[in-house]
N, C-alpha and C. Protein backbone atom coordinates (compact mmCIF):
# COMPACT_ATOMS: atom_id res chain seq x y z
N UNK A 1 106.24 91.90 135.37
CA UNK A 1 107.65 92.13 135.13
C UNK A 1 108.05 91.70 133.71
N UNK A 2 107.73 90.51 133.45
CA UNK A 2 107.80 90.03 132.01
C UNK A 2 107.41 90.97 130.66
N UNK A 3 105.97 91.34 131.08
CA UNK A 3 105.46 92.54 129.93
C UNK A 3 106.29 93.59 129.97
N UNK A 4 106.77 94.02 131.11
CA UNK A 4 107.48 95.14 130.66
C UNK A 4 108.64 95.49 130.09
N UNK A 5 109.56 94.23 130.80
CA UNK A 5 110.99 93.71 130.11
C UNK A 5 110.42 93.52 128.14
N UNK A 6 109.28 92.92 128.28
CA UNK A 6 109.17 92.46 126.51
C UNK A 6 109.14 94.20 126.04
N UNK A 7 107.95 94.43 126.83
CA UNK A 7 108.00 96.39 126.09
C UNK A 7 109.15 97.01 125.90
N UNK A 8 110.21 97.48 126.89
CA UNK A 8 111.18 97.70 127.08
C UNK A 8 111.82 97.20 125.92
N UNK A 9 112.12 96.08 125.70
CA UNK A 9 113.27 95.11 124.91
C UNK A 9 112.39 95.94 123.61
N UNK A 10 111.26 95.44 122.81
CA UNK A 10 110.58 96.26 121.84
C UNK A 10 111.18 97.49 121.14
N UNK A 11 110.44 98.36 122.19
CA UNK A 11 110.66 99.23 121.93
C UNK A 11 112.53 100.21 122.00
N UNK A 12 113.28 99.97 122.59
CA UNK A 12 115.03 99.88 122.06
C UNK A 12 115.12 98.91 120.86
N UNK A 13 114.18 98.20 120.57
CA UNK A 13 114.75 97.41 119.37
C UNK A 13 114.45 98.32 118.24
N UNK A 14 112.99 98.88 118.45
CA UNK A 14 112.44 99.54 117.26
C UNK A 14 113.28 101.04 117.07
N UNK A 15 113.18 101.22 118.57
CA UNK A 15 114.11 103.15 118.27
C UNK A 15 115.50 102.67 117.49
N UNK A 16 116.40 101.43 117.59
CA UNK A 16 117.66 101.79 116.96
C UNK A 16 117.54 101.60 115.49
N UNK A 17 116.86 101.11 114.88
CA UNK A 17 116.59 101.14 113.48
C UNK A 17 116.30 102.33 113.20
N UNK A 18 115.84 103.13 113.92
CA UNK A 18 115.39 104.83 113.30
C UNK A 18 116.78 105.84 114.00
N UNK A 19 117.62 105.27 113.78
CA UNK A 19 118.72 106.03 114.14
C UNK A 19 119.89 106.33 112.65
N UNK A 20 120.43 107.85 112.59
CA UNK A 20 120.89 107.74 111.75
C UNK A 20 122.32 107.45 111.82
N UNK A 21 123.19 107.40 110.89
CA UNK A 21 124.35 107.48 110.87
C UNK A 21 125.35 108.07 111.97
N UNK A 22 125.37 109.33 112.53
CA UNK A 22 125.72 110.38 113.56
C UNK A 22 125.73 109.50 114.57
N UNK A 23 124.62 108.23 114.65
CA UNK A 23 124.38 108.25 116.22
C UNK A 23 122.45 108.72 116.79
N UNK A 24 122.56 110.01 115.73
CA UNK A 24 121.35 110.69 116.95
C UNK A 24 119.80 109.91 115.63
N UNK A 25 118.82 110.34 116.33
CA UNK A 25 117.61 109.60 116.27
C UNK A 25 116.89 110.48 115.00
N UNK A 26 116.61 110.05 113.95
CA UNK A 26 115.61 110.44 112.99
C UNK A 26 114.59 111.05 113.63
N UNK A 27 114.28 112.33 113.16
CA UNK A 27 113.29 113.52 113.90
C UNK A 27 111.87 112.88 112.94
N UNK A 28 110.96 113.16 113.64
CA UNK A 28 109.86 112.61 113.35
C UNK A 28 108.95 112.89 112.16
N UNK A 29 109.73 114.37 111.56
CA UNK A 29 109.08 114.98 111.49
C UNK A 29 109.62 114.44 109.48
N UNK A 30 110.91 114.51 109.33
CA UNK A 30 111.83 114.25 108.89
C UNK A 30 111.32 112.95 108.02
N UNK A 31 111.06 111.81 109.22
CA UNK A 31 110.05 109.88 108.48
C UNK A 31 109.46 110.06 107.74
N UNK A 32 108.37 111.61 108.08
CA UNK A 32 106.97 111.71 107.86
C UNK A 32 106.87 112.20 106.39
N UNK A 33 108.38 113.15 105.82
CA UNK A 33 108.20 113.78 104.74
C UNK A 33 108.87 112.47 104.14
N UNK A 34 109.96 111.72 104.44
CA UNK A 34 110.43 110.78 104.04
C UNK A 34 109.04 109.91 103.49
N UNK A 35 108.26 109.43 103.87
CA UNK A 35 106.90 108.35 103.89
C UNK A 35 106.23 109.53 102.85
N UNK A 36 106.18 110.78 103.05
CA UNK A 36 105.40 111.43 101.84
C UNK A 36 106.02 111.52 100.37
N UNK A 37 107.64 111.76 100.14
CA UNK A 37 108.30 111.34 99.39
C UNK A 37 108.10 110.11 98.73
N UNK A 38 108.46 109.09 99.40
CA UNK A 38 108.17 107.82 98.87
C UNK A 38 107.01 107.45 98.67
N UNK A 39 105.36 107.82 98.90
CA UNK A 39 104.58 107.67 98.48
C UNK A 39 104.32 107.95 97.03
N UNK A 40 104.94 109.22 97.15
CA UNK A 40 105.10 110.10 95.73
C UNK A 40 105.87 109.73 94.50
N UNK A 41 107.31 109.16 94.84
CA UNK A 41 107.51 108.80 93.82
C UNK A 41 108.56 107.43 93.71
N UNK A 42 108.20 106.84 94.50
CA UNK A 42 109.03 105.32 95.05
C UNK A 42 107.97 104.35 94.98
N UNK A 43 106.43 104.69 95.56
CA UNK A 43 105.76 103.37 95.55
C UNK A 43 105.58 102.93 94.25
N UNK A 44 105.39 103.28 93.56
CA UNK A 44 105.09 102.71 92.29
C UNK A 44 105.48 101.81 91.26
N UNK A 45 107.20 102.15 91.86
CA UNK A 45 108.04 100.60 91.47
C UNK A 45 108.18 100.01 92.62
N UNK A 46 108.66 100.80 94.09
CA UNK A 46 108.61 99.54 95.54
C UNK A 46 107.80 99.08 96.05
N UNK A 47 106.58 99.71 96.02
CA UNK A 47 105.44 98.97 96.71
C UNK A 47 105.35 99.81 97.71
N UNK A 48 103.76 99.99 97.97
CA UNK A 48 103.08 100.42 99.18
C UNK A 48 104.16 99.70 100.41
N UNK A 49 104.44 100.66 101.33
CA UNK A 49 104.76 100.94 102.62
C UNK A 49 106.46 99.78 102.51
N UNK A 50 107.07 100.75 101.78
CA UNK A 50 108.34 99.45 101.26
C UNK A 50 108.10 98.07 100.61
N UNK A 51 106.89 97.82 100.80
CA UNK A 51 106.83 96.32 100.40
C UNK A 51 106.64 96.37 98.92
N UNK A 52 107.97 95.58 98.50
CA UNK A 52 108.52 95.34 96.89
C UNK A 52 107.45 94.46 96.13
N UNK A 53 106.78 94.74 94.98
CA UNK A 53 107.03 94.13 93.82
C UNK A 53 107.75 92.62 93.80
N UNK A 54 107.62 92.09 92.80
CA UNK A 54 109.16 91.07 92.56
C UNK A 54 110.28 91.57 91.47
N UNK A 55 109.85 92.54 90.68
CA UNK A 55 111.29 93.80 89.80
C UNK A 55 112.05 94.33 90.76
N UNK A 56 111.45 95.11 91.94
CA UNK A 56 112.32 96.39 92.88
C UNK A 56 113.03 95.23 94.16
N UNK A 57 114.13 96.18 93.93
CA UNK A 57 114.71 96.27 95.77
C UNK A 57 113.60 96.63 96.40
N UNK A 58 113.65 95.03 97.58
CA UNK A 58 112.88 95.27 98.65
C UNK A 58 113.45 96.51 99.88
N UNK A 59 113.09 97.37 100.02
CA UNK A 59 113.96 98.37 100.78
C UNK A 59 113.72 97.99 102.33
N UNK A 60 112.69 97.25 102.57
CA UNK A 60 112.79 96.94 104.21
C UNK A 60 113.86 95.64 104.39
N UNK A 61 115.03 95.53 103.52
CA UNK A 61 115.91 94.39 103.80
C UNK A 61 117.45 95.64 103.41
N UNK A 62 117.08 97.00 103.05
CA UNK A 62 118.17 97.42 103.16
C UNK A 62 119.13 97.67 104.01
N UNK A 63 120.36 97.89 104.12
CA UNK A 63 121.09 97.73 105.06
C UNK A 63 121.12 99.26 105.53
N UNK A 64 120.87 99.32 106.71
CA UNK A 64 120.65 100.68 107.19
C UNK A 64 122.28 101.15 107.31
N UNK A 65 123.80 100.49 107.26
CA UNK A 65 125.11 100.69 107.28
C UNK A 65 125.52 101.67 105.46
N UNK A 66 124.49 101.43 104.76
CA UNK A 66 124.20 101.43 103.66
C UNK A 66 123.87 102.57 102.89
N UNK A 67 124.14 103.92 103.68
CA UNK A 67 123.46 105.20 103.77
C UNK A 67 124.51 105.71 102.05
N UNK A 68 125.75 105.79 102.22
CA UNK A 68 126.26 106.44 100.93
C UNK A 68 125.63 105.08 99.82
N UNK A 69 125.44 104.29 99.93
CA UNK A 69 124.83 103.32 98.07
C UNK A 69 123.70 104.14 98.29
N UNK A 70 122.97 103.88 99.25
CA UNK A 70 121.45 104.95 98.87
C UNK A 70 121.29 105.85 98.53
N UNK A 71 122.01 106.92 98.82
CA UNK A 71 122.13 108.27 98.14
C UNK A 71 122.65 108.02 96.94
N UNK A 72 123.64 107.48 96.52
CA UNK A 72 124.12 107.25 95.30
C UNK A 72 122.82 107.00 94.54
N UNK A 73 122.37 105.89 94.42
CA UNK A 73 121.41 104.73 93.81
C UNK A 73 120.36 105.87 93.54
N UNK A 74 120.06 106.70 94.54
CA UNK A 74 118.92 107.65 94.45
C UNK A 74 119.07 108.76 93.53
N UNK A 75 120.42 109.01 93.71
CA UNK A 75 120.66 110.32 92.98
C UNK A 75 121.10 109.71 91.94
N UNK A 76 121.62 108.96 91.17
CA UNK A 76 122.94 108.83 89.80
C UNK A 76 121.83 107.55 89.68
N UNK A 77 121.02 106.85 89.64
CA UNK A 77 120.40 105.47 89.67
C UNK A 77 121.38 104.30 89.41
N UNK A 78 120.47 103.17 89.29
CA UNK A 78 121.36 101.99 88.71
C UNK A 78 120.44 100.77 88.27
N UNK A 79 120.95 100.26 87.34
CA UNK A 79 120.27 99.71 86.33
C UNK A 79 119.00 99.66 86.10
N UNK A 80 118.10 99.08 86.55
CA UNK A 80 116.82 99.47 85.93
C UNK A 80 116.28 100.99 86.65
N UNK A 81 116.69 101.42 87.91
CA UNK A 81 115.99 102.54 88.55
C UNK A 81 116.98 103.72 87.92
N UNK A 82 115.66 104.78 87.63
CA UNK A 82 116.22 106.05 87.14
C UNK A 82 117.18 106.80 88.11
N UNK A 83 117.53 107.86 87.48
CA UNK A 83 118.37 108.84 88.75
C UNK A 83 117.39 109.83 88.73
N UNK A 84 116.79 110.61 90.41
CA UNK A 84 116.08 111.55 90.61
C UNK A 84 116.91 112.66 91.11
N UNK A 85 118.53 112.56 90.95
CA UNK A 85 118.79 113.94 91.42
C UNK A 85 118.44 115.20 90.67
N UNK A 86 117.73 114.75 89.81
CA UNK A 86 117.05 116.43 89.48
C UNK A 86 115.89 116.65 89.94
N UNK A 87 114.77 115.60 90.64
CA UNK A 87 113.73 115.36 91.45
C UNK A 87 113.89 115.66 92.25
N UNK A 88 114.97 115.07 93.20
CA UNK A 88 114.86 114.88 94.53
C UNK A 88 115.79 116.17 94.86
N UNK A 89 115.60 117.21 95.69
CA UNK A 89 117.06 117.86 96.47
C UNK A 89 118.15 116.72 97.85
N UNK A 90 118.87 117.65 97.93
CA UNK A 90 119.94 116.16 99.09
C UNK A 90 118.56 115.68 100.46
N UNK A 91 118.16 116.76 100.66
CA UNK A 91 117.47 117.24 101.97
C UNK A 91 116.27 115.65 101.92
N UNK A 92 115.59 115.96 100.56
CA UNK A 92 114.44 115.20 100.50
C UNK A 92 115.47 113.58 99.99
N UNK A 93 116.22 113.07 99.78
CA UNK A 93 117.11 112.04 99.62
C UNK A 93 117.23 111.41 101.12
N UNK A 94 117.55 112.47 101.75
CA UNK A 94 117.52 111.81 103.18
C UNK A 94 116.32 111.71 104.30
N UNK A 95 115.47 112.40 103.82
CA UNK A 95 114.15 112.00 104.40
C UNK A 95 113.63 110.86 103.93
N UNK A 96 114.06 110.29 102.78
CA UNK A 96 113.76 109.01 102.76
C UNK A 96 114.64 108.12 103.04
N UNK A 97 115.90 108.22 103.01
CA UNK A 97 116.55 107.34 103.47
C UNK A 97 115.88 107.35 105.36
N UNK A 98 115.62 108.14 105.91
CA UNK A 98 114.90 108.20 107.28
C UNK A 98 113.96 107.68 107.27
N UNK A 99 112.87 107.17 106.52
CA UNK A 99 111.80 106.61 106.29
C UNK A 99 112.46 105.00 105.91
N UNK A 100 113.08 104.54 104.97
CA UNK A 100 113.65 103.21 104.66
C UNK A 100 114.26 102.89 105.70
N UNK A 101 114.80 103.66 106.82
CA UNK A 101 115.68 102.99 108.06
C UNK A 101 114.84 103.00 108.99
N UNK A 102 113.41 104.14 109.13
CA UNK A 102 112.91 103.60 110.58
C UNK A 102 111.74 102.72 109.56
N UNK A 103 111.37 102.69 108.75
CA UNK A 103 109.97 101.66 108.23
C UNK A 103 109.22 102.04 108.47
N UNK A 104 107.99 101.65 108.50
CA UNK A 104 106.82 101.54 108.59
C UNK A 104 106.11 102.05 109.99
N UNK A 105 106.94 101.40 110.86
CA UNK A 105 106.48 101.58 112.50
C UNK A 105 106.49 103.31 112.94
N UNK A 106 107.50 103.65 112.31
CA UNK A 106 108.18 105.43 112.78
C UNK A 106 107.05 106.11 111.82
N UNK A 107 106.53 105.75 110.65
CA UNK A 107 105.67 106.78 109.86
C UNK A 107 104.84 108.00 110.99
């Protein structure tokens, strides 16, 4: 009974972090381009699998309430980080913001 209450408890802990704004649940599919995005052109100042450097925002301490600074920050930058809205389209902005809110576990 115990293991399963812990599983249970777990796993609702882990699904609400991969939830977006709306309410409804980051599609899987969505993390995955998010995690390919950020491989591409985020690790290199954040660090393999979110984990920061000591220069970058650590992004696994971002505030997932936090969705318009991220798009901002992403698209228009701010201070030391460039702006990729000519990189990034909105679409691929929020596949990573879907990837920075579910982490590592949802890849």
């Amino acid at each position: 009974m115990r293991v399963r209450l812990s599983s249970a408890l777990g796993l609702a802990l882990a699904c609400t972090s991969a939830v977006a704004q709306d309410g409804k649940p980051f599609a899987a599919e969505q993390i995955k381009k998010g995690a390919e995005l950020y491989e591409t052109n985020c690790q290199t100042c954040h660090g393999p699998r979110l984990a920061n450097p000591e220069w970058a925002k650590d992004l696994r301490k971002f505030p997932p309430a936090d969705h318009a600074r991220f798009v901002d920050t992403v698209t228009y930058g701010v201070r030391n980080m460039p702006p990729w809205g000519d990189v990034l389209k909105p679409d691929d902005v929020e596949a990573l913001w879907a990837y920075v809110v579910a982490g590592e576990r949802k890849k």
